[in-house]
PDB file of N, CA and C in Angstrom:
ATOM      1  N   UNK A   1       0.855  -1.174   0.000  1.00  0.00           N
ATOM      2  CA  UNK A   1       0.000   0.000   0.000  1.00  0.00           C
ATOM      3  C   UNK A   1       0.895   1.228   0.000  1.00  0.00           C
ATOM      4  N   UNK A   2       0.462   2.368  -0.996  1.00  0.00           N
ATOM      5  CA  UNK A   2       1.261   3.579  -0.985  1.00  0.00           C
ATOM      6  C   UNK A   2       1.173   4.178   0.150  1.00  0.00           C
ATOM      7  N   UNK A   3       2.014   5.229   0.531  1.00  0.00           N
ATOM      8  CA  UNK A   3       2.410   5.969   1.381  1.00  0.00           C
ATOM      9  C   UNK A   3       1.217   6.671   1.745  1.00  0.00           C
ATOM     10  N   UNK A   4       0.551   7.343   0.329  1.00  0.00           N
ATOM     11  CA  UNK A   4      -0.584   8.525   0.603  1.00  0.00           C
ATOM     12  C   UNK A   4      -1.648   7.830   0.810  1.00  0.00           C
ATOM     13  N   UNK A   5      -1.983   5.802   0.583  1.00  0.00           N
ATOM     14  CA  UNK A   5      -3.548   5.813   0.971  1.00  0.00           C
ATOM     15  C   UNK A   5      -3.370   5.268   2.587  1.00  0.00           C
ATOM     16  N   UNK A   6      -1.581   4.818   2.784  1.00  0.00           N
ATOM     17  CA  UNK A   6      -1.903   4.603   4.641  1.00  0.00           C
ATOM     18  C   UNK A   6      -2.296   5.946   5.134  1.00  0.00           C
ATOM     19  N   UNK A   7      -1.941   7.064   4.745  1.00  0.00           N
ATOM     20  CA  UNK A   7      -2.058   7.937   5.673  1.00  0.00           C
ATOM     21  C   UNK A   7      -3.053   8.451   5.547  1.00  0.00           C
ATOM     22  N   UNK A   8      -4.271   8.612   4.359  1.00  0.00           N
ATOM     23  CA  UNK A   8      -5.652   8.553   4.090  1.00  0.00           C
ATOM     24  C   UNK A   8      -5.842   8.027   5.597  1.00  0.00           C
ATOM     25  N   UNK A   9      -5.862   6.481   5.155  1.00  0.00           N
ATOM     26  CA  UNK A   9      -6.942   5.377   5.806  1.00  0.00           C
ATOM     27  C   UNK A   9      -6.452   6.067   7.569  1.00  0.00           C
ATOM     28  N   UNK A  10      -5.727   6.201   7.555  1.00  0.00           N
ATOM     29  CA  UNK A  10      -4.763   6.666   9.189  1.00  0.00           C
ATOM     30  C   UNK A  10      -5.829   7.880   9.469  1.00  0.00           C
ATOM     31  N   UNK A  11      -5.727   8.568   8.244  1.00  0.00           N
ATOM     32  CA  UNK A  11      -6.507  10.401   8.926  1.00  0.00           C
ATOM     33  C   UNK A  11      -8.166   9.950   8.966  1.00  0.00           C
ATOM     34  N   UNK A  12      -8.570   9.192   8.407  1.00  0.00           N
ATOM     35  CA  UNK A  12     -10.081   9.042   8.117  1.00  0.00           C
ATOM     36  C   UNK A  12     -10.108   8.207   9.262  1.00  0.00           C
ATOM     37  N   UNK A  13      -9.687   7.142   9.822  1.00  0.00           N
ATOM     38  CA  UNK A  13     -10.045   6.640  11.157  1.00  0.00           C
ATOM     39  C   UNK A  13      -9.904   7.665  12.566  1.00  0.00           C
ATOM     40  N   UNK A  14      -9.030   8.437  12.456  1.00  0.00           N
ATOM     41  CA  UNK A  14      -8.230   9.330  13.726  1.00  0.00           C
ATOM     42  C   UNK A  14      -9.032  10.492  13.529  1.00  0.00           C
ATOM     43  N   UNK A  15      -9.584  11.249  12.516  1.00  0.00           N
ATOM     44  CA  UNK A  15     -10.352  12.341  12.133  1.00  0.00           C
ATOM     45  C   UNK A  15     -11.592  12.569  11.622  1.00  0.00           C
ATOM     46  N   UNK A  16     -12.220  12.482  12.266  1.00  0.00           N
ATOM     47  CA  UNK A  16     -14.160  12.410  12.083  1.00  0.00           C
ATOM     48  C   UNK A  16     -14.623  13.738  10.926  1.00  0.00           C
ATOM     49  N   UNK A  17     -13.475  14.763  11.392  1.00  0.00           N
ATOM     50  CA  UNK A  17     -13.735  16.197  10.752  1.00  0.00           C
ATOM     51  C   UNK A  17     -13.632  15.815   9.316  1.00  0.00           C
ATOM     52  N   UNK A  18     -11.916  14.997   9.243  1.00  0.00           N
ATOM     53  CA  UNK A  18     -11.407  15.144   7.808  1.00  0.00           C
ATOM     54  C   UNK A  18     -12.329  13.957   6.997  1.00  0.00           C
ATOM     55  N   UNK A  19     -13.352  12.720   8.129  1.00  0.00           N
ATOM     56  CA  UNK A  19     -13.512  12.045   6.794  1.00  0.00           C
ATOM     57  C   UNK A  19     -14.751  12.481   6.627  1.00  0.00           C
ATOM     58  N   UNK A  20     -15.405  13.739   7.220  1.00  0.00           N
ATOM     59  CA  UNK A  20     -16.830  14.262   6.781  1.00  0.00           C
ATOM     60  C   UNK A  20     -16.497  15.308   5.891  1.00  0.00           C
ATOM     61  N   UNK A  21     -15.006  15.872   5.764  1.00  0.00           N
ATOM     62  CA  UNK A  21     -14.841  16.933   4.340  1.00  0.00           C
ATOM     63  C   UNK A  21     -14.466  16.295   3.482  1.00  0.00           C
ATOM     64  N   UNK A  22     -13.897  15.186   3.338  1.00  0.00           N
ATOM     65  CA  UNK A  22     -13.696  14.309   2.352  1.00  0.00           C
ATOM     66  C   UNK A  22     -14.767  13.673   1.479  1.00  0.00           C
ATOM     67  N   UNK A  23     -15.945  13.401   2.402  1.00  0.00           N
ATOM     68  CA  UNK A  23     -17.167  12.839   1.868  1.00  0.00           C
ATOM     69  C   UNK A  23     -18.211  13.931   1.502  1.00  0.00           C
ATOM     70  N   UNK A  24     -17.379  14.967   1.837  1.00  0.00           N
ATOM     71  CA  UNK A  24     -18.773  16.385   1.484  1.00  0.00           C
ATOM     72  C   UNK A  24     -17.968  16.748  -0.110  1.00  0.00           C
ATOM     73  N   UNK A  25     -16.289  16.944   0.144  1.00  0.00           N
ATOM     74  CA  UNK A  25     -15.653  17.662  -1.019  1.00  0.00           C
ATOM     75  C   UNK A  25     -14.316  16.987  -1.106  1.00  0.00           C
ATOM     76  N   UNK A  26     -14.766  15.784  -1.949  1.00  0.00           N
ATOM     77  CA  UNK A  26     -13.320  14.599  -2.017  1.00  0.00           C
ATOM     78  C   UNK A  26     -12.031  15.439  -2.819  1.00  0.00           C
ATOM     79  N   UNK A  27     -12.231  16.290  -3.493  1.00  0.00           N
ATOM     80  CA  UNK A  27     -10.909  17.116  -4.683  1.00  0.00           C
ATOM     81  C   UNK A  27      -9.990  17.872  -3.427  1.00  0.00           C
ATOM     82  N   UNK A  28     -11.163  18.363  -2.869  1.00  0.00           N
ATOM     83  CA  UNK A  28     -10.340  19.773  -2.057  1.00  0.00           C
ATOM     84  C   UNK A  28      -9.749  19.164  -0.833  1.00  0.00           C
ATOM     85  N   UNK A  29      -9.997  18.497  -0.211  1.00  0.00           N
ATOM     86  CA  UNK A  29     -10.097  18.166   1.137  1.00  0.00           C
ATOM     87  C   UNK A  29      -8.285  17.008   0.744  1.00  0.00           C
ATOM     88  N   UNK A  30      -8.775  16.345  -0.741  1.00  0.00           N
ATOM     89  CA  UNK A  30      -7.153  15.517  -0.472  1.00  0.00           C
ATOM     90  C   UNK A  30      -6.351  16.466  -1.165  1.00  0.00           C
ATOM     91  N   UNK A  31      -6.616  17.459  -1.778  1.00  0.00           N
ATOM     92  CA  UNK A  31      -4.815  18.419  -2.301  1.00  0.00           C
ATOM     93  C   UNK A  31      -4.793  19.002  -0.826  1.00  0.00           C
ATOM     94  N   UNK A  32      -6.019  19.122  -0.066  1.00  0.00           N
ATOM     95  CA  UNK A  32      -5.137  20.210   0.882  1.00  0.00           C
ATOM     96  C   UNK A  32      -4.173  18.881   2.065  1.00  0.00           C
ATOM     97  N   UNK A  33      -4.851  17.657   1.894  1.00  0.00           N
ATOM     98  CA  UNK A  33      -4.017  16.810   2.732  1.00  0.00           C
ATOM     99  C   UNK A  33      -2.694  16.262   1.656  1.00  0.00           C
ATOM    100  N   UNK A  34      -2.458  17.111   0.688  1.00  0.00           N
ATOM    101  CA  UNK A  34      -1.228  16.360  -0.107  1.00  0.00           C
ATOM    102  C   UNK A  34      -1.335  15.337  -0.469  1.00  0.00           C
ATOM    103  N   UNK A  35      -2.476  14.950  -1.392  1.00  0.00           N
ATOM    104  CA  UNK A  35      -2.386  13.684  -2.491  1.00  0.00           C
ATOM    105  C   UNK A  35      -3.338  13.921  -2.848  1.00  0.00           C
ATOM    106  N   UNK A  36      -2.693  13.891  -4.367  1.00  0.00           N
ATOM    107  CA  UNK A  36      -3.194  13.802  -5.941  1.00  0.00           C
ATOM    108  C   UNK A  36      -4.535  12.791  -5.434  1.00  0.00           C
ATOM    109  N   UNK A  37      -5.568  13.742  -5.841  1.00  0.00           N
ATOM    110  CA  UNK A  37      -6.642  13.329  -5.983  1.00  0.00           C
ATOM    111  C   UNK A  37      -7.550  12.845  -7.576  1.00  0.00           C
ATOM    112  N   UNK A  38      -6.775  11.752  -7.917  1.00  0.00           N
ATOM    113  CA  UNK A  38      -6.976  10.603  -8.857  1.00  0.00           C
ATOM    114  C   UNK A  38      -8.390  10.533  -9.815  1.00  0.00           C
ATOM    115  N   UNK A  39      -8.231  10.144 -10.637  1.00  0.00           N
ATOM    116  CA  UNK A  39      -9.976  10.351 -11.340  1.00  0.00           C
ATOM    117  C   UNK A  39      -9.926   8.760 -10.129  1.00  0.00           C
ATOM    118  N   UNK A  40      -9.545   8.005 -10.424  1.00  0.00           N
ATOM    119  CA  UNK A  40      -9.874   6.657  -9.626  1.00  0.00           C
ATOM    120  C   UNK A  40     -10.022   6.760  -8.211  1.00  0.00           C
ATOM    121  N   UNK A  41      -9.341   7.851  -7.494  1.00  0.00           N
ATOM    122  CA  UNK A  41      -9.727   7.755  -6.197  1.00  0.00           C
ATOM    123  C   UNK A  41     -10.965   8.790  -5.873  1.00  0.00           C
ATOM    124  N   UNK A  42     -11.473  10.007  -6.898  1.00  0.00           N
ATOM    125  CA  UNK A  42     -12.353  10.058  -6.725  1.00  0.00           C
ATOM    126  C   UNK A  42     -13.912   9.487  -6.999  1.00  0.00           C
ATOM    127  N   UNK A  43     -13.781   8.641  -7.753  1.00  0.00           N
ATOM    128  CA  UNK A  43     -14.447   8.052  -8.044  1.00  0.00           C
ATOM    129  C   UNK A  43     -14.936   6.640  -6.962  1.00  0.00           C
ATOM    130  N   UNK A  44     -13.842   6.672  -6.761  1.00  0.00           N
ATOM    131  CA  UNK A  44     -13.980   5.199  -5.234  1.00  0.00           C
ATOM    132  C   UNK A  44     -14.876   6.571  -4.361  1.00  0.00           C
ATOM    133  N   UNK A  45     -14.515   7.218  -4.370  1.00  0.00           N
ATOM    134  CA  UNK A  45     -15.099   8.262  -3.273  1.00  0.00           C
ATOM    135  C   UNK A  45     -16.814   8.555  -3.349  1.00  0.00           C
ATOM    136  N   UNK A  46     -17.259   8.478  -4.109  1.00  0.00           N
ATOM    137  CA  UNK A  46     -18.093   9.492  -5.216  1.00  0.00           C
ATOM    138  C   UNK A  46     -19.443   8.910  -4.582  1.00  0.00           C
ATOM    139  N   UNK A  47     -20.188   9.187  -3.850  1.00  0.00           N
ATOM    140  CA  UNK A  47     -21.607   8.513  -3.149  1.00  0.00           C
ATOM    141  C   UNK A  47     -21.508   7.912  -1.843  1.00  0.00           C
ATOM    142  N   UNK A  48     -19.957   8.000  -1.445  1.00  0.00           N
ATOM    143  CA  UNK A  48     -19.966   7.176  -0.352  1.00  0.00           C
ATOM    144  C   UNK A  48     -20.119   8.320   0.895  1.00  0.00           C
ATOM    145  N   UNK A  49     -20.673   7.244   2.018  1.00  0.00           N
ATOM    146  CA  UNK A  49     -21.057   8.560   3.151  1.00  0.00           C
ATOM    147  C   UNK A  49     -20.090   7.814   4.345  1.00  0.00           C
ATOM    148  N   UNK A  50     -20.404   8.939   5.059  1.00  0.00           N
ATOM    149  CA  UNK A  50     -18.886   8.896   6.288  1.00  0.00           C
ATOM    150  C   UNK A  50     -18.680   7.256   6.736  1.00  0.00           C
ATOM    151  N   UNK A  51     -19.887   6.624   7.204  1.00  0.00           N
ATOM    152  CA  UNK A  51     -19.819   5.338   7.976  1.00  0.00           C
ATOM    153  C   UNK A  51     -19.168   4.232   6.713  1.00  0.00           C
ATOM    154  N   UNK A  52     -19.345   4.274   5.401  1.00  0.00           N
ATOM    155  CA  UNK A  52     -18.722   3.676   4.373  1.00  0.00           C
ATOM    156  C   UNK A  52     -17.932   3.632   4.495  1.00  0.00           C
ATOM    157  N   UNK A  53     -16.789   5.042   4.833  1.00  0.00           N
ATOM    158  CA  UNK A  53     -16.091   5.312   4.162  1.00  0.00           C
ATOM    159  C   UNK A  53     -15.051   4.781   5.869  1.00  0.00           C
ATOM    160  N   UNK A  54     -15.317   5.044   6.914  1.00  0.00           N
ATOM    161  CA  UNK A  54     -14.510   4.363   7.757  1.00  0.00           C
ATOM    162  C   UNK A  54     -14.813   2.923   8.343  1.00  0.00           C
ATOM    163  N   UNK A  55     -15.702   2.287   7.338  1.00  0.00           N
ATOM    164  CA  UNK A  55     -15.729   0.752   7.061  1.00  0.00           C
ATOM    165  C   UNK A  55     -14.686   0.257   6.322  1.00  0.00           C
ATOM    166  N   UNK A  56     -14.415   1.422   5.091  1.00  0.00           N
ATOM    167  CA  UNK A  56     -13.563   0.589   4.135  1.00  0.00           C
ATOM    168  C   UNK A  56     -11.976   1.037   4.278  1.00  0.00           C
ATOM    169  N   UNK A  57     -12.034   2.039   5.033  1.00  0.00           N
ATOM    170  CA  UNK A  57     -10.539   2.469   5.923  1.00  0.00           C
ATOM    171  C   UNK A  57     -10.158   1.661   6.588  1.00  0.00           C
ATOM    172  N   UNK A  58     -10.920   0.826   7.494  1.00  0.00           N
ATOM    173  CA  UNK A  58     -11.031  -0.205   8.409  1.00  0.00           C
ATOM    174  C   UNK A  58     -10.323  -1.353   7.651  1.00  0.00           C
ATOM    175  N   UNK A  59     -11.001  -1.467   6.980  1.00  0.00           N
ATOM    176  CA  UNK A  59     -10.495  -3.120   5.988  1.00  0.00           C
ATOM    177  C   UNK A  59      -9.514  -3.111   5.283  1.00  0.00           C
ATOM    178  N   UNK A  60      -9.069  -1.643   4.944  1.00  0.00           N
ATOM    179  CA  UNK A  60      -7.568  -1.940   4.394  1.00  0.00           C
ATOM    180  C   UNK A  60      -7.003  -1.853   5.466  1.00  0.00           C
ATOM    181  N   UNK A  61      -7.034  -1.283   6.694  1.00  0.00           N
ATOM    182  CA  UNK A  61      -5.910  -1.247   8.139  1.00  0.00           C
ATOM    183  C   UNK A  61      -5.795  -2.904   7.850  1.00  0.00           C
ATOM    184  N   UNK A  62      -6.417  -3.396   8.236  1.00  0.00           N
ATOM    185  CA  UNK A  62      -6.757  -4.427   8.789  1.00  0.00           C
ATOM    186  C   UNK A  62      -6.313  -5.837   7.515  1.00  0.00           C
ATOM    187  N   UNK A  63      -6.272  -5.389   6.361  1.00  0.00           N
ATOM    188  CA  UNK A  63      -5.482  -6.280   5.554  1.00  0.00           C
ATOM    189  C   UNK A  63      -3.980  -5.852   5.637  1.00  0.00           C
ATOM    190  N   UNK A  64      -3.275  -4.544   5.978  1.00  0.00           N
ATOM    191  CA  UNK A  64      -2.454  -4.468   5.697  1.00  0.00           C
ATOM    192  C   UNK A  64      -1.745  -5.051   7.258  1.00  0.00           C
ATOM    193  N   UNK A  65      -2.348  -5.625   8.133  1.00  0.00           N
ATOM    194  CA  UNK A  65      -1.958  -5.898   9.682  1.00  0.00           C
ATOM    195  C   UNK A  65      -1.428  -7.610   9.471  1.00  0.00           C
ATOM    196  N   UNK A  66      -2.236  -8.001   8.605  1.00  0.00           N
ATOM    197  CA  UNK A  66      -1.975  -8.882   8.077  1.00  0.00           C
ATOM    198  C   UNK A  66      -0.886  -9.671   6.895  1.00  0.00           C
ATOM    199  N   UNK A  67      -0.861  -8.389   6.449  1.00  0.00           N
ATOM    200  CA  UNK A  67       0.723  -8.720   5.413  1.00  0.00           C
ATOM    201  C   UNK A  67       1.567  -9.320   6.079  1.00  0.00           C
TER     202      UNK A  67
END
């Protein structure tokens, strides 16, 4: 896993604020956290609401605990 989606999945579990601006305004919210905000990662983004979105933060922690 890259550098910029551990520290995603890291800020969206630890930060309630950042993963409700992320899910309100996915473009702005990741240049201002420093990563290229992807047609593909916005698009993973694109309908999902907060509890989704630190379900699926969850499951990559949690595969990568496992590597």
């Amino acid at each position: 896993m890259g550098a910029d989606v551990q520290m995603l999945v890291g800020k969206i579990m630890s930060d309630e604020q950042f993963a409700e601006a992320l899910v309100a305004n996915p473009k702005s919210t990741l240049e201002e956290a420093g990563i290229e905000p992807t047609v593909d990662l916005l698009e993973a983004l694109d309908g999902v609401d907060v509890n989704a979105l630190k379900e699926l933060a969850a499951s990559f922690g949690e595969n990568q605990a496992a590597v």
